[in-house]
N, C-alpha and C. Protein backbone atom coordinates (compact mmCIF):
# COMPACT_ATOMS: atom_id res chain seq x y z
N UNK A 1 -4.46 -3.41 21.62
CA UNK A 1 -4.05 -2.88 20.31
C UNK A 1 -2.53 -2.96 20.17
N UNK A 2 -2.17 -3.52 19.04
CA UNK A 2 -0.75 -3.52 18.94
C UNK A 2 -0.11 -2.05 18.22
N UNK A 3 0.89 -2.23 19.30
CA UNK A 3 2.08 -0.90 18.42
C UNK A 3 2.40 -1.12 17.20
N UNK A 4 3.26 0.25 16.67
CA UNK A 4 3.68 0.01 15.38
C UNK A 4 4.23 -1.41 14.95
N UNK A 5 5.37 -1.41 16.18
CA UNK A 5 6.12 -2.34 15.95
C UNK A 5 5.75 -4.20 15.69
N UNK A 6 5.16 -4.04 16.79
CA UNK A 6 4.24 -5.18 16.85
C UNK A 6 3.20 -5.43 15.35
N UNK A 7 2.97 -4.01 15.05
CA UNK A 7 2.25 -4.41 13.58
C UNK A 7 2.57 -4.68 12.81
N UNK A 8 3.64 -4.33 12.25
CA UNK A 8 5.00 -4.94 11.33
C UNK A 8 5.18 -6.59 11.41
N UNK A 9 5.69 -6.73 12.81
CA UNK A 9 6.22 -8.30 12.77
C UNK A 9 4.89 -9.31 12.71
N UNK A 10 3.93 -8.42 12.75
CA UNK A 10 2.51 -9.48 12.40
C UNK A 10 2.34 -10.06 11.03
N UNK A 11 2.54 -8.47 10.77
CA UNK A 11 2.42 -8.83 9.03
C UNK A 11 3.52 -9.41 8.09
N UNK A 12 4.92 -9.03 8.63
CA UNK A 12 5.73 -9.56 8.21
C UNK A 12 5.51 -11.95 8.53
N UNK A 13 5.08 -12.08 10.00
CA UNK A 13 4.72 -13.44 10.15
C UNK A 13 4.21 -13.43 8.77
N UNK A 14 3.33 -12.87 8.81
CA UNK A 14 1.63 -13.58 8.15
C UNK A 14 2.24 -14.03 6.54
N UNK A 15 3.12 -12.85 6.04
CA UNK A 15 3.61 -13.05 4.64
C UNK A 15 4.78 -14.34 4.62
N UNK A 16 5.28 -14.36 5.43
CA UNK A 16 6.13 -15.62 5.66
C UNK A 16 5.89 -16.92 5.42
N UNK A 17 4.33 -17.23 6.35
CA UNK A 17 3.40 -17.74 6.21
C UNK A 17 2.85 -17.92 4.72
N UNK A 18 2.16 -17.12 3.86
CA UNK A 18 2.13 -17.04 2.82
C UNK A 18 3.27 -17.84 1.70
N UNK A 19 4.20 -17.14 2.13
CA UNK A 19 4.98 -17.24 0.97
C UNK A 19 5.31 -18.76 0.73
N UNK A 20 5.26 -19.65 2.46
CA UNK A 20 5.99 -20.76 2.63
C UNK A 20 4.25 -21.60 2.12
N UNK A 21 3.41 -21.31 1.76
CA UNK A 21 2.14 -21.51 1.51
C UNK A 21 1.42 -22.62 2.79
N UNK A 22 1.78 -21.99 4.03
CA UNK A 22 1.22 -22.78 5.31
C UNK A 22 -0.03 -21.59 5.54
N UNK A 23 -1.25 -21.55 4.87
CA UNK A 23 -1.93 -21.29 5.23
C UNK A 23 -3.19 -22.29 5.52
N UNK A 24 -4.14 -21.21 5.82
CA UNK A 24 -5.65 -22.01 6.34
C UNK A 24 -6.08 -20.33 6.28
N UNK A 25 -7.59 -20.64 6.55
CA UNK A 25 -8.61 -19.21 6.49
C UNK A 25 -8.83 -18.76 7.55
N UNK A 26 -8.25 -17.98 7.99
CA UNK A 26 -7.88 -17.23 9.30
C UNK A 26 -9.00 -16.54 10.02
N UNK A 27 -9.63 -16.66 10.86
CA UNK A 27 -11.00 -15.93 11.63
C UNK A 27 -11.95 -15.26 10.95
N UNK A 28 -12.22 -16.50 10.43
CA UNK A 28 -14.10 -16.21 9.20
C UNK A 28 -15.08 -17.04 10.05
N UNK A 29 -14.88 -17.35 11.24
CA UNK A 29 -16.36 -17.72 11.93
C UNK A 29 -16.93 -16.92 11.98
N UNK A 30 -18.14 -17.74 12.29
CA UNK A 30 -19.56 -16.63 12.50
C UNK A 30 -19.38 -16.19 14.15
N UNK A 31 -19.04 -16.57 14.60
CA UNK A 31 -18.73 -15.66 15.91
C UNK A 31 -18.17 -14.26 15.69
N UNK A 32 -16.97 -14.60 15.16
CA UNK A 32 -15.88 -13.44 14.72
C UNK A 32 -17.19 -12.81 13.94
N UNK A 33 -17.59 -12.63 13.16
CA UNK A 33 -18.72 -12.07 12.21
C UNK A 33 -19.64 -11.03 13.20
N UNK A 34 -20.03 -12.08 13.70
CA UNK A 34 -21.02 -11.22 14.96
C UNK A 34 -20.22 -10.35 15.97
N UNK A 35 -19.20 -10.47 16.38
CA UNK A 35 -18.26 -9.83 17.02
C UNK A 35 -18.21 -8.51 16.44
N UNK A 36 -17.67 -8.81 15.35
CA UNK A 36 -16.90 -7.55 14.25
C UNK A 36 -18.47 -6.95 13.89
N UNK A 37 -19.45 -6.96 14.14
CA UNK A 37 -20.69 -6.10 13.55
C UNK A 37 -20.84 -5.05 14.35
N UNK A 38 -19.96 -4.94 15.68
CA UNK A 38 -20.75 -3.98 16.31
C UNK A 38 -19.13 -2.80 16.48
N UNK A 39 -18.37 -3.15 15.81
CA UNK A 39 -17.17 -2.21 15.55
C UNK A 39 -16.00 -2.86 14.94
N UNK A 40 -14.82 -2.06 14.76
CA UNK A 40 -13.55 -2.73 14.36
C UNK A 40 -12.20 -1.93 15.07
N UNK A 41 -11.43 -2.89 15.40
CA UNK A 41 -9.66 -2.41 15.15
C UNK A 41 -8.52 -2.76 14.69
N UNK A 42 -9.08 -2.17 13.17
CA UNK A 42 -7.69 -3.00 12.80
C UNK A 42 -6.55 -2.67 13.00
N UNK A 43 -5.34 -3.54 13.33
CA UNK A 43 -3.86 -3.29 13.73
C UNK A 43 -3.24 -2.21 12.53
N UNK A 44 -3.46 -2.32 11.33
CA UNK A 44 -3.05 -2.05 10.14
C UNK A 44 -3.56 -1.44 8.82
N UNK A 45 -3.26 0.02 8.35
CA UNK A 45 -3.50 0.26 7.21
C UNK A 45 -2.59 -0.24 6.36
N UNK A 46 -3.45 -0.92 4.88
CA UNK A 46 -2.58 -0.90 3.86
C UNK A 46 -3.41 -0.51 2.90
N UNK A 47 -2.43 0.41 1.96
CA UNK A 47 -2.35 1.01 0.77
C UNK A 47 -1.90 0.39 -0.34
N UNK A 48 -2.48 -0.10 -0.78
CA UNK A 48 -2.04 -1.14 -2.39
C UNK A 48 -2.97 -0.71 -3.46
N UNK A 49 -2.01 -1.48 -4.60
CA UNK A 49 -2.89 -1.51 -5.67
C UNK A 49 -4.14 -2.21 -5.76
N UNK A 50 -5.07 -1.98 -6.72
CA UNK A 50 -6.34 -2.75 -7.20
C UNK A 50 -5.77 -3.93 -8.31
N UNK A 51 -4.74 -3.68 -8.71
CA UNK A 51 -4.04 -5.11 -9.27
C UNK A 51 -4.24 -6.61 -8.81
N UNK A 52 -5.85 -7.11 -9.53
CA UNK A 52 -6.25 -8.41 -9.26
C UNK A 52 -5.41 -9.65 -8.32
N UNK A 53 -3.72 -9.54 -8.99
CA UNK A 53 -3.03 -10.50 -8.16
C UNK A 53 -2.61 -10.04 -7.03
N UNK A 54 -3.24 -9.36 -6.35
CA UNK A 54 -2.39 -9.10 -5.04
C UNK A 54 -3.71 -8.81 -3.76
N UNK A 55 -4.40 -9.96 -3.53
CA UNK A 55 -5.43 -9.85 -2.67
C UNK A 55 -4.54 -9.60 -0.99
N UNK A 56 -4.88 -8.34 -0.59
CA UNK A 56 -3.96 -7.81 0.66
C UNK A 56 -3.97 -9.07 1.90
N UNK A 57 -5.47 -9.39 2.44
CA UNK A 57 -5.37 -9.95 3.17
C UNK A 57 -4.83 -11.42 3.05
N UNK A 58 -4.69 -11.82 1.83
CA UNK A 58 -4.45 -13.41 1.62
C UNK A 58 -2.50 -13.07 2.07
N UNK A 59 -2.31 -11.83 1.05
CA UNK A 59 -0.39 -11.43 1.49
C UNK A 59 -0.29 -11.78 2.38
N UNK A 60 -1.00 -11.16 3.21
CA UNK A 60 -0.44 -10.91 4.99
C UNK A 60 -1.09 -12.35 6.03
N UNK A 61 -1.79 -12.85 5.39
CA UNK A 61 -2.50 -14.02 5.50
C UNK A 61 -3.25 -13.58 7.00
N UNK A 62 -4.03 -12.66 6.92
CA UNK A 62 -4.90 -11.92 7.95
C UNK A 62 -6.13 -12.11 7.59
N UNK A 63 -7.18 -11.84 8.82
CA UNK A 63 -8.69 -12.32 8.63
C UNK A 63 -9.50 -11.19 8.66
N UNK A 64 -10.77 -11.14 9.31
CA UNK A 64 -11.45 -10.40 9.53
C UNK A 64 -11.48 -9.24 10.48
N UNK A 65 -11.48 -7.99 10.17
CA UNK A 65 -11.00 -7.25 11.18
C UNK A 65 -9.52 -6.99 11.56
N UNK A 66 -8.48 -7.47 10.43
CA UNK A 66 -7.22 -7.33 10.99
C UNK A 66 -6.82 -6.15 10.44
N UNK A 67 -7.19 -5.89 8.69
CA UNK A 67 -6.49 -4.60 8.37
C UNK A 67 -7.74 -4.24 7.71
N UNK A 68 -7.16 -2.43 7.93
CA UNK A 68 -7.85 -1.43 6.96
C UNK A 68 -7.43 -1.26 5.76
N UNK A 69 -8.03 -1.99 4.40
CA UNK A 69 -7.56 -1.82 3.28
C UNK A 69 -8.02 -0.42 2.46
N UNK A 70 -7.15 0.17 1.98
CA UNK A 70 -7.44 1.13 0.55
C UNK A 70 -6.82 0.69 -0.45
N UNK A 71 -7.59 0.15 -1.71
CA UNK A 71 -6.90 -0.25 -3.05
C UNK A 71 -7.35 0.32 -3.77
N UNK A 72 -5.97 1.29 -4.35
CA UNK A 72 -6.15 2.15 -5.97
C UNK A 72 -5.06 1.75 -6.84
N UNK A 73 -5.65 1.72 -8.01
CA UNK A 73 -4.45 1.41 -9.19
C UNK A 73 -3.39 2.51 -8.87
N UNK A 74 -2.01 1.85 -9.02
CA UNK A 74 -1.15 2.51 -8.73
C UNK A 74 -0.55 2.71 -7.54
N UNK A 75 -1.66 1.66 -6.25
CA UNK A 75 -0.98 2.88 -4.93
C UNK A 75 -0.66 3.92 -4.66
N UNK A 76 -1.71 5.23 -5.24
CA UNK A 76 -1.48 6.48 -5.01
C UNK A 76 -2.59 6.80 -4.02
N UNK A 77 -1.62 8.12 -3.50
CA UNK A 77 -2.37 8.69 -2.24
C UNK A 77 -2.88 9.86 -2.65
N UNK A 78 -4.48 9.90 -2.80
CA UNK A 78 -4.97 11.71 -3.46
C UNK A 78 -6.37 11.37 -2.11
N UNK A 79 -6.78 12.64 -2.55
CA UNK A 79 -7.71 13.29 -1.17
C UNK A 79 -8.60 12.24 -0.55
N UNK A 80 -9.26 11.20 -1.36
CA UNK A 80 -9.76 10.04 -0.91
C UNK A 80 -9.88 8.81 0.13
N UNK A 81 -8.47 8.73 -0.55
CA UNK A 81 -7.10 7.89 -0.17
C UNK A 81 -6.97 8.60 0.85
N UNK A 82 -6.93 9.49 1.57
CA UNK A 82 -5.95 10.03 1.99
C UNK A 82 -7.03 9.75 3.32
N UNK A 83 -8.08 10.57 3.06
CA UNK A 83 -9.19 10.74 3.94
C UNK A 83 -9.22 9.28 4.76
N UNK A 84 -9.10 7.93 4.15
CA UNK A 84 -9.54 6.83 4.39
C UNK A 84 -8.01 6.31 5.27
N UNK A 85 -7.12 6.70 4.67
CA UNK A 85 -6.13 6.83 6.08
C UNK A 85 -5.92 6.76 7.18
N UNK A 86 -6.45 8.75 7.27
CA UNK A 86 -6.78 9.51 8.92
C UNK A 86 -7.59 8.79 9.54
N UNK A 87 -8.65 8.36 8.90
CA UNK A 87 -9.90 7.13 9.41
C UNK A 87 -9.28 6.23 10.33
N UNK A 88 -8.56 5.76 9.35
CA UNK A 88 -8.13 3.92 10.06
C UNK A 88 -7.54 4.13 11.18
N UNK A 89 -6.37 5.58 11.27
CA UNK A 89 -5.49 5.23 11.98
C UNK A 89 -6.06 6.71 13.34
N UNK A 90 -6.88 7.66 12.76
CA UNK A 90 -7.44 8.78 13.92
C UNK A 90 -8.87 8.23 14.20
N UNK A 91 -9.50 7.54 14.20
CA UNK A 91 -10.60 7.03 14.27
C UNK A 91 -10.71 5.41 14.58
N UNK A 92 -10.20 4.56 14.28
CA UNK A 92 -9.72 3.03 14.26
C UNK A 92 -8.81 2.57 15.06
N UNK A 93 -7.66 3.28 15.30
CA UNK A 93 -6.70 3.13 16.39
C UNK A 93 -5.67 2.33 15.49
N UNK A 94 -5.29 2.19 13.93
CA UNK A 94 -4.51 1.24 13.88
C UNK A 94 -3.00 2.53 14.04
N UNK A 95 -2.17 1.30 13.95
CA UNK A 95 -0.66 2.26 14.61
C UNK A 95 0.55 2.36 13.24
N UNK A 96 0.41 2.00 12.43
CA UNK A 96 0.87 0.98 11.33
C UNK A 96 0.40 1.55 9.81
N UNK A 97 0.99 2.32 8.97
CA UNK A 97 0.63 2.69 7.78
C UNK A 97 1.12 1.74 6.67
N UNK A 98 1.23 1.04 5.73
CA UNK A 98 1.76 0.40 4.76
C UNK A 98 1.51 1.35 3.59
N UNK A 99 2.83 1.85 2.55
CA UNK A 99 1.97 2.09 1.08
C UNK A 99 2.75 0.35 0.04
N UNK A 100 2.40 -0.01 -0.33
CA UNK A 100 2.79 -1.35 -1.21
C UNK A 100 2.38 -1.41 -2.28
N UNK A 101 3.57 -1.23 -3.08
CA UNK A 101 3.75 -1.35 -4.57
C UNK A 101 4.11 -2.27 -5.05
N UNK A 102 3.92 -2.88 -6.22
CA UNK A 102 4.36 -4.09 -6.50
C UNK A 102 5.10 -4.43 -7.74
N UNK A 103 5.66 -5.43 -7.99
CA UNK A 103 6.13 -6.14 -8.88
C UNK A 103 5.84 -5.59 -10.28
N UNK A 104 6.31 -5.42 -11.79
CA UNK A 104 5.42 -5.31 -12.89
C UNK A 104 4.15 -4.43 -12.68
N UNK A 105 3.89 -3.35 -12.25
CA UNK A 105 2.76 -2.74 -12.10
C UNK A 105 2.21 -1.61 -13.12
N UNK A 106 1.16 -2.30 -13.51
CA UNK A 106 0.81 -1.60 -15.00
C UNK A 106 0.82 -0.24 -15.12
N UNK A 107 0.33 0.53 -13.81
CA UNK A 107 -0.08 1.77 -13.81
C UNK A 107 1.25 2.95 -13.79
N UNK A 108 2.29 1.66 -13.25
CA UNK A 108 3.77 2.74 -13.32
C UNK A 108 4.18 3.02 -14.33
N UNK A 109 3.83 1.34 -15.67
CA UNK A 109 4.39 1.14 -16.52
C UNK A 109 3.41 2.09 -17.63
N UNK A 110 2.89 2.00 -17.53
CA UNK A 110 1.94 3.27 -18.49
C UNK A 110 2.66 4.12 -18.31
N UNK A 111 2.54 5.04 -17.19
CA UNK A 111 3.21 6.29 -16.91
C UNK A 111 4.92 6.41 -17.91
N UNK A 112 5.63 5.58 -17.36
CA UNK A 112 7.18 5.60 -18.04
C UNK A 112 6.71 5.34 -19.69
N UNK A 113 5.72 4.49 -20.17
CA UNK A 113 5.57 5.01 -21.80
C UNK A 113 4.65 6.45 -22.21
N UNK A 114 4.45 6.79 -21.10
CA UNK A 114 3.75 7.93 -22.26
C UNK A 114 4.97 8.93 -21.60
N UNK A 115 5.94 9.11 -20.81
CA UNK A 115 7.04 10.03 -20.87
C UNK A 115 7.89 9.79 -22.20
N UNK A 116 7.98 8.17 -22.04
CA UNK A 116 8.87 8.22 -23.68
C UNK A 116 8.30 8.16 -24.79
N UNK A 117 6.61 8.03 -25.12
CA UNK A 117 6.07 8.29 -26.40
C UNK A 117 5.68 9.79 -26.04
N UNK A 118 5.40 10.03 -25.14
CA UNK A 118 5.12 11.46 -25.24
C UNK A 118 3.41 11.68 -25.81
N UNK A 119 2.49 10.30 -25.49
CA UNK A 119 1.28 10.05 -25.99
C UNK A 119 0.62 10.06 -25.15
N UNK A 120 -0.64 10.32 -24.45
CA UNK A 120 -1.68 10.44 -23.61
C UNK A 120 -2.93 10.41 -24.38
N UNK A 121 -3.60 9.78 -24.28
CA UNK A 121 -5.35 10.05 -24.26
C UNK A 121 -6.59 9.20 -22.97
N UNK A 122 -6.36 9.93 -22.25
CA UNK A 122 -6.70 9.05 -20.89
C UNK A 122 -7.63 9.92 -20.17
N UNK A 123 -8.69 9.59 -19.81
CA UNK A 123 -9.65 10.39 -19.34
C UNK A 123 -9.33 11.04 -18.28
N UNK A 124 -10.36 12.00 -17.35
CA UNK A 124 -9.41 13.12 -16.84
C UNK A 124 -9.44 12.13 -15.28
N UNK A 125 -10.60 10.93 -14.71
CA UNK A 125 -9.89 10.38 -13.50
C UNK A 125 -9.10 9.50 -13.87
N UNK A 126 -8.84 9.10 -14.80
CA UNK A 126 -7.37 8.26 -15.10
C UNK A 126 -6.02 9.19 -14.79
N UNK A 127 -5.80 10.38 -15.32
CA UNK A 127 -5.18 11.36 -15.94
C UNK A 127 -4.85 11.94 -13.91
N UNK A 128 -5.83 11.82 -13.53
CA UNK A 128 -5.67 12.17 -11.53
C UNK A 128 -4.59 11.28 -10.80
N UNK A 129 -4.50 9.78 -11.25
CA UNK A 129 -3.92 8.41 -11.05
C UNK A 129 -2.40 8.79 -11.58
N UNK A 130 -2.29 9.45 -12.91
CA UNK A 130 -1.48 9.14 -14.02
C UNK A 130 -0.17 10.56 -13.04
N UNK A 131 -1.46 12.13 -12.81
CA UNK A 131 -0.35 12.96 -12.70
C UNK A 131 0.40 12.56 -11.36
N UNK A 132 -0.22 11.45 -9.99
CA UNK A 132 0.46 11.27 -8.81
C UNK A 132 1.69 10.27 -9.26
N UNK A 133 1.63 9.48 -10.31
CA UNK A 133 2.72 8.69 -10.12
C UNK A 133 3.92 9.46 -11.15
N UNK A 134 3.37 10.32 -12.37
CA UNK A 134 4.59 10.57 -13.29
C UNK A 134 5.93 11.36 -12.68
N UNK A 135 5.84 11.89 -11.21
CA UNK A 135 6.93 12.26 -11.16
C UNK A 135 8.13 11.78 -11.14
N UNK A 136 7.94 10.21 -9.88
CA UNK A 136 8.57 9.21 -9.93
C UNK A 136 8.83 8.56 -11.25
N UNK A 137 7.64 8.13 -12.20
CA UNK A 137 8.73 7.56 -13.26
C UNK A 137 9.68 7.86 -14.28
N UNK A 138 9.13 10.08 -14.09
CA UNK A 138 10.35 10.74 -14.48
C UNK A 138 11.55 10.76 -13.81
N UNK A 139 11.55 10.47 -12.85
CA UNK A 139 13.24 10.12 -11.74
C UNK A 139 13.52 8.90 -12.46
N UNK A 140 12.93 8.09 -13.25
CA UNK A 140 13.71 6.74 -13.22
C UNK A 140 13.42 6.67 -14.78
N UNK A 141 13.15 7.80 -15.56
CA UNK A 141 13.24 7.60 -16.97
C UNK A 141 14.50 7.45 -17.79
N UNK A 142 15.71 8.02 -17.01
CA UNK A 142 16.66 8.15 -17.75
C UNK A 142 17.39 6.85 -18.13
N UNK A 143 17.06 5.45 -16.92
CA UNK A 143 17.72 4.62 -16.90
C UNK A 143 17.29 3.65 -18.38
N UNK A 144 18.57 3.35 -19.43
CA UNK A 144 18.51 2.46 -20.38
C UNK A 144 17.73 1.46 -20.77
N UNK A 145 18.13 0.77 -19.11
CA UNK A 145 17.35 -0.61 -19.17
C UNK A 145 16.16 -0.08 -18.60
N UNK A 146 14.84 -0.67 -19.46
CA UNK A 146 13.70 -0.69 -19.26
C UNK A 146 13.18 -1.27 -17.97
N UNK A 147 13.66 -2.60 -17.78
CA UNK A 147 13.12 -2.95 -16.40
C UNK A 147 13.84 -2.28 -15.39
N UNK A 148 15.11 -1.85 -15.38
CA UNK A 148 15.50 -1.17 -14.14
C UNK A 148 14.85 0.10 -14.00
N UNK A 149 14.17 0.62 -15.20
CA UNK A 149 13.23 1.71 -15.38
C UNK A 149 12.44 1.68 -14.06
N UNK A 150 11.54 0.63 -15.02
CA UNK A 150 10.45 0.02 -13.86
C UNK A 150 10.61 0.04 -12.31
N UNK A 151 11.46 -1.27 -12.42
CA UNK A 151 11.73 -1.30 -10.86
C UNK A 151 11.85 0.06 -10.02
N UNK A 152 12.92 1.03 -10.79
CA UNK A 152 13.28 2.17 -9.84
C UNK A 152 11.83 3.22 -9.74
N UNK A 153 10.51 3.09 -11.04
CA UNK A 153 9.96 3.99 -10.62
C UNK A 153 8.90 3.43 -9.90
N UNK A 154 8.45 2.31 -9.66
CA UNK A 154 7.58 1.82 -8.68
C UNK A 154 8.37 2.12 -7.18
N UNK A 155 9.43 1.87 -6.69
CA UNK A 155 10.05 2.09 -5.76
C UNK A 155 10.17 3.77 -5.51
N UNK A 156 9.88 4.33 -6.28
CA UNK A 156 10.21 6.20 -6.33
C UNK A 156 8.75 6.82 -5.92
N UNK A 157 7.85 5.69 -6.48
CA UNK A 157 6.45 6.08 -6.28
C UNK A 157 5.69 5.80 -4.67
N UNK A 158 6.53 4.28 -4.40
CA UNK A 158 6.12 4.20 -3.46
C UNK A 158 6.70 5.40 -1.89
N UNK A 159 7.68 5.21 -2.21
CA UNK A 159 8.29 6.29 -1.64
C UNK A 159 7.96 7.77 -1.51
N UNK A 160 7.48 8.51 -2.85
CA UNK A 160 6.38 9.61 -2.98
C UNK A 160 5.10 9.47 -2.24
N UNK A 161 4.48 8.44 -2.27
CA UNK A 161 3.27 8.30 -1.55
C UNK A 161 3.33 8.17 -0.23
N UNK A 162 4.70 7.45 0.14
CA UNK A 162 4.40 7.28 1.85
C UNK A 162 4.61 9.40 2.55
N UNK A 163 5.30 9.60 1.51
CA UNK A 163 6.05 11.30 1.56
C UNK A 163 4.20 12.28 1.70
N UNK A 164 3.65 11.48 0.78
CA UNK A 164 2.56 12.50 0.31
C UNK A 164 1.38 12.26 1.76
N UNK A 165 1.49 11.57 2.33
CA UNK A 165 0.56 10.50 3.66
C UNK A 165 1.39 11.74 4.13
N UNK A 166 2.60 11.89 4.84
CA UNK A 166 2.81 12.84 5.92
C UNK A 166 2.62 14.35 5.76
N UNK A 167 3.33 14.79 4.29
CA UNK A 167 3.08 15.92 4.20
C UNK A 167 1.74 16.83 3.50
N UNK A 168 0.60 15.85 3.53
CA UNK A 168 -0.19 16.48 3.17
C UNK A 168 -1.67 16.45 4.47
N UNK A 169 -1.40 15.61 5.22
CA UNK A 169 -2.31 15.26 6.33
C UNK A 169 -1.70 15.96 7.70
N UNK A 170 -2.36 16.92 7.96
CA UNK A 170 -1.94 17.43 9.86
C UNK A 170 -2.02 15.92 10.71
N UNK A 171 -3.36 15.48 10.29
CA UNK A 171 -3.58 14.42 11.40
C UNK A 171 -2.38 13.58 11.44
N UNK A 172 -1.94 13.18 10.03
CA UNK A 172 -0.88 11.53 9.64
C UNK A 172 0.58 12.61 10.47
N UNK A 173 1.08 13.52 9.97
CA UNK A 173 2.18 14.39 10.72
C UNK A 173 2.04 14.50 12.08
N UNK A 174 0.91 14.83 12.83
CA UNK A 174 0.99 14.25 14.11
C UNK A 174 1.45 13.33 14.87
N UNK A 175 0.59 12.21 14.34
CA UNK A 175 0.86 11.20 14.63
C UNK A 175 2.28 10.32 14.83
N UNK A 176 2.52 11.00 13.47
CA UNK A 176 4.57 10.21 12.81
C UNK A 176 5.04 10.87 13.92
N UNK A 177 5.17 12.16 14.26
CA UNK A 177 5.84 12.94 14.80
C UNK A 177 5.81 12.58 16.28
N UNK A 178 4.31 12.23 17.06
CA UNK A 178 4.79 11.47 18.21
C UNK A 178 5.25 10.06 18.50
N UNK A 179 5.46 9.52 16.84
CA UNK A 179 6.55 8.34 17.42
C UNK A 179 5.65 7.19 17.99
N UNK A 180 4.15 7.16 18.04
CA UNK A 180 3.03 6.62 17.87
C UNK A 180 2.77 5.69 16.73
N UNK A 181 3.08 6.34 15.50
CA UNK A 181 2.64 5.76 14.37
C UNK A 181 3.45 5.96 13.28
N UNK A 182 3.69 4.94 12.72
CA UNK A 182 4.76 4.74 11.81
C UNK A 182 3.86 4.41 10.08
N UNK A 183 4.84 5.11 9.07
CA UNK A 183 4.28 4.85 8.05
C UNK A 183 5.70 4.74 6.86
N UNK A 184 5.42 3.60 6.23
CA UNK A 184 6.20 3.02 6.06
C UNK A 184 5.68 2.47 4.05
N UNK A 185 6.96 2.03 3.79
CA UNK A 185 6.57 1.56 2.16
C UNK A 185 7.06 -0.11 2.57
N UNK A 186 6.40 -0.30 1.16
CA UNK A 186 6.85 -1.63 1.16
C UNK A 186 6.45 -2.56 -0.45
N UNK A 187 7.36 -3.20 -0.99
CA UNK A 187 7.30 -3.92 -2.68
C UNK A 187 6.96 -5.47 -2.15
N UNK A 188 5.83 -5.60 -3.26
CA UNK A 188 5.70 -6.84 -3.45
C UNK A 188 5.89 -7.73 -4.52
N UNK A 189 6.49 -9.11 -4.27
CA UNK A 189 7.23 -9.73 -5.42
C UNK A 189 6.23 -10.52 -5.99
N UNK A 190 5.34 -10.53 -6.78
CA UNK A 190 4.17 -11.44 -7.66
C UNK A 190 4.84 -13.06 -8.13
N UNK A 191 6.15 -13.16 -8.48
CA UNK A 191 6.18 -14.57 -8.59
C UNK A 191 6.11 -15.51 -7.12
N UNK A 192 7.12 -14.73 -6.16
CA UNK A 192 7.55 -15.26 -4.98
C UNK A 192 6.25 -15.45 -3.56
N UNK A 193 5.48 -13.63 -4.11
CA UNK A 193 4.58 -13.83 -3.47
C UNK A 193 5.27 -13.05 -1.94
N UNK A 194 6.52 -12.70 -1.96
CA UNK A 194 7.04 -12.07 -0.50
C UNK A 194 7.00 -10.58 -0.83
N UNK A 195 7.05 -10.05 0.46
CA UNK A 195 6.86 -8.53 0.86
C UNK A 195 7.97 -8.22 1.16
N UNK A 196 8.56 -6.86 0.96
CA UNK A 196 9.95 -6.46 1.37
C UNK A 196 9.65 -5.23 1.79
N UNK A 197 9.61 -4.67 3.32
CA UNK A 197 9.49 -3.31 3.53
C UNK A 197 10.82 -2.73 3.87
N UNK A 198 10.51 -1.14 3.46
CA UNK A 198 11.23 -0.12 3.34
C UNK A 198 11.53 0.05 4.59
N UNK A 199 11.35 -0.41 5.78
CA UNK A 199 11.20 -0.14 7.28
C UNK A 199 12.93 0.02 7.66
């Protein structure tokens, strides 16, 4: 099992890989298949959006069994999320938290218009999505420019969420705390296709 560290520079390869578009389909035999039926360890949680363009494992250009994915609009962390976490990483052995936000992300960008229309009609599990990210895009409402809006509150959010992973989980605070397991943010760029962590 790889360390934190070691989990990072995997994924950081893999996106490199990606970005430079030297891929191939990474351990989808049927061996690997039959292997992986009778357990898993993945090196890596990641936390991303459900935002169609951003398929996690193609990012990191990882296969079967490499990471534990959770995808919610927004990349927010609520009791679910959260639960599926402690899993990967108290149960799974991975060492390695990712939260990854991305580029243009609709769910931030909602949020920063209904602070400045001051309009909502969003059902109440939308409205669950809506209250984890509005704090952040109230930190970054004041700014003029609209896209620096953006940018700063996807980055405020992601940052809230990696915050909300430690201080709301005994297990995830454990863990950080023995220096075991690292949890970490990280933005993704949709034209370029590269990852930039907060590390």
């Amino acid at each position: 099992m790889l360390d934190a560290q070691q989990a990072l520079e995997r994924l950081k390869q893999g996106n490199d890989a990606f970005v430079r578009e030297d891929i191939h389909s990474p351990y989808l035999g049927g061996q690997l298949r039959r292997i992986l039926a009778s357990g898993q360890a993945p090196f890596a949680v990641i936390v991303g959006c459900s935002d169609s363009r951003i398929p996690v494992e193609m990012v990191f250009h990882q296969g079967l069994g490499d990471l534990f994915v959770v995808r919610v609009a927004g990349n927010v962390v609520h009791h679910t999320q959260l639960g599926s976490i402690e899993f990967g990483v108290d149960v799974l052995g991975a060492k390695l938290v990712v939260v990854m936000g991305h580029e243009r992300c609709g769910a931030v960008d909602a949020c920063l218009n209904m602070i400045s229309t001051e309009e909502a009609n969003l059902s109440e599990h939308l409205n669950t999505i809506v209250d984890i990210i509005k704090p952040s895009a109230a930190k970054a409402s004041g700014e003029t420019d609209r896209e620096v809006a953006l940018n700063k509150a996807i980055k405020f959010n992601v940052e809230a969420n990696v915050q909300r992973i430690i201080d709301n989980s005994e297990i995830m605070a454990k863990h950080v705390d023995s220096g075991k397991v690292k949890v970490i943010g990280a933005h993704y760029e949709l034209s370029s296709g590269r990852v930039e962590f907060f590390d």
